[in-house]
Protein backbone atom coordinates (compact mmCIF):
# COMPACT_ATOMS: atom_id res chain seq x y z
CA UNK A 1 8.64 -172.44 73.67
CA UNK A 2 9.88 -169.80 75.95
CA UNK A 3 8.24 -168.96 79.43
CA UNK A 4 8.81 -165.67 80.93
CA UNK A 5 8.22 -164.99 84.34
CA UNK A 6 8.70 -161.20 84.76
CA UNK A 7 8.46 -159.39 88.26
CA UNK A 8 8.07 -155.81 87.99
CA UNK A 9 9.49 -154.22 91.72
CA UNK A 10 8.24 -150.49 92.30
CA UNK A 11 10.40 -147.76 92.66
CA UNK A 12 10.32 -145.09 95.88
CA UNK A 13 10.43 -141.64 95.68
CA UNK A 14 9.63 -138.92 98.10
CA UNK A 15 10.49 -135.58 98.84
CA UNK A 16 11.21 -134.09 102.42
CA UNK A 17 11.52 -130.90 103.63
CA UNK A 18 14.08 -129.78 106.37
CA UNK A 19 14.82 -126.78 108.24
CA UNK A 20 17.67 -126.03 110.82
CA UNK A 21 19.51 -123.58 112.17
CA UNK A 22 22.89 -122.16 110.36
CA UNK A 23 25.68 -123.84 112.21
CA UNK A 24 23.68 -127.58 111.92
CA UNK A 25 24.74 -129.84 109.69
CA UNK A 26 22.33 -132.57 107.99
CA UNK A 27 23.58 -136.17 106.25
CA UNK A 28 21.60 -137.50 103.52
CA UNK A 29 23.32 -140.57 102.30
CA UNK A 30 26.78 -139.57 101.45
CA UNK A 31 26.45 -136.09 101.26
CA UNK A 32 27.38 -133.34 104.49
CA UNK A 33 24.48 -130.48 103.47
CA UNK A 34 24.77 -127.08 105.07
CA UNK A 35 23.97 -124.66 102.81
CA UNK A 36 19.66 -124.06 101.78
CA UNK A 37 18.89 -125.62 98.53
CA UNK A 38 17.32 -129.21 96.71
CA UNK A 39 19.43 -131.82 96.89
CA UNK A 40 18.77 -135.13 95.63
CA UNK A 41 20.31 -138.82 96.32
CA UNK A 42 19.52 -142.07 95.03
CA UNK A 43 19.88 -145.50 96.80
CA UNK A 44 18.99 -148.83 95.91
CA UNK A 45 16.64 -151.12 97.18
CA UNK A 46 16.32 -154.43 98.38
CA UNK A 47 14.92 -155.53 95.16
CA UNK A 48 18.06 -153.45 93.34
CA UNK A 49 15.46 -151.01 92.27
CA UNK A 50 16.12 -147.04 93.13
CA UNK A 51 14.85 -145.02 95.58
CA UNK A 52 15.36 -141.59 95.21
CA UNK A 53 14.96 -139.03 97.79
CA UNK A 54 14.83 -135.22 97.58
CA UNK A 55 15.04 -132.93 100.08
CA UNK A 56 14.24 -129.05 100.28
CA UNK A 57 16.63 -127.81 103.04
CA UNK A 58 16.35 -124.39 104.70
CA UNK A 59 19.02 -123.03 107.10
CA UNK A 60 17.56 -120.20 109.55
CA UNK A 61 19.81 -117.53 110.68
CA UNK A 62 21.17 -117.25 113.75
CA UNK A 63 19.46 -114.09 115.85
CA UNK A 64 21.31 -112.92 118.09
CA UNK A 65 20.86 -109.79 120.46
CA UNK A 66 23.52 -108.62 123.33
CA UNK A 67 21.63 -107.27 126.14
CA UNK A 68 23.63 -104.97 128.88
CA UNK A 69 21.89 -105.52 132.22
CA UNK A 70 23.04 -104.38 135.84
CA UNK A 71 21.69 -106.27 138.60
CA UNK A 72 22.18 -105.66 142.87
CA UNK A 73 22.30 -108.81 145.03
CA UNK A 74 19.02 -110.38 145.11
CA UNK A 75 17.45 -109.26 141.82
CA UNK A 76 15.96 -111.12 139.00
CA UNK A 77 16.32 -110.97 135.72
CA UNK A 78 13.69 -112.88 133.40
CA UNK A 79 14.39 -113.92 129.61
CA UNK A 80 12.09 -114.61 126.94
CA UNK A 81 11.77 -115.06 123.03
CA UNK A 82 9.25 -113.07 120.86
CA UNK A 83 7.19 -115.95 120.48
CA UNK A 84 6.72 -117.00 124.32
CA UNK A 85 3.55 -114.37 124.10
CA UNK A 86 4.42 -113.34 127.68
């Protein structure tokens, strides 16, 4: 007679969503990701099962604006974003 004593370990999965600014750079396990896109890794668990993760990535542009301002002695100059609502 054989006896089998059988452990099934779960698997992990999960998705993630990132977004950064063009310029940042983000590591998910041995991959450097700076370009938008899916990307997906697998690792292994504890229990040798896999855990896969994958990630939706965005990259924002960069905005920028030059702004030419003349200022005497004295005076102020305040700087906002669009979204300060001031």
């Amino acid at each position: 007679m054989i006896t089998l004593d059988l452990t099934v370990n779960d698997s992990y999965e999960e998705f993630q969503y990132e977004s950064l600014c063009d310029g940042e750079l983000y590591n998910l396990g041995n991959q450097t990701l700076f370009q938008t896109g899916i990307y997906t890794e697998t690792f292994s668990t504890s229990n040798g099962c896999d855990s896969i993760i994958t990630l939706d990535i965005f990259f924002a542009p960069l905005i920028t604006e030059n702004i030419l301002q003349n200022l005497c002695i004295g005076d102020s100059l305040l700087f906002f974003t669009p979204n300060d609502n001031r």
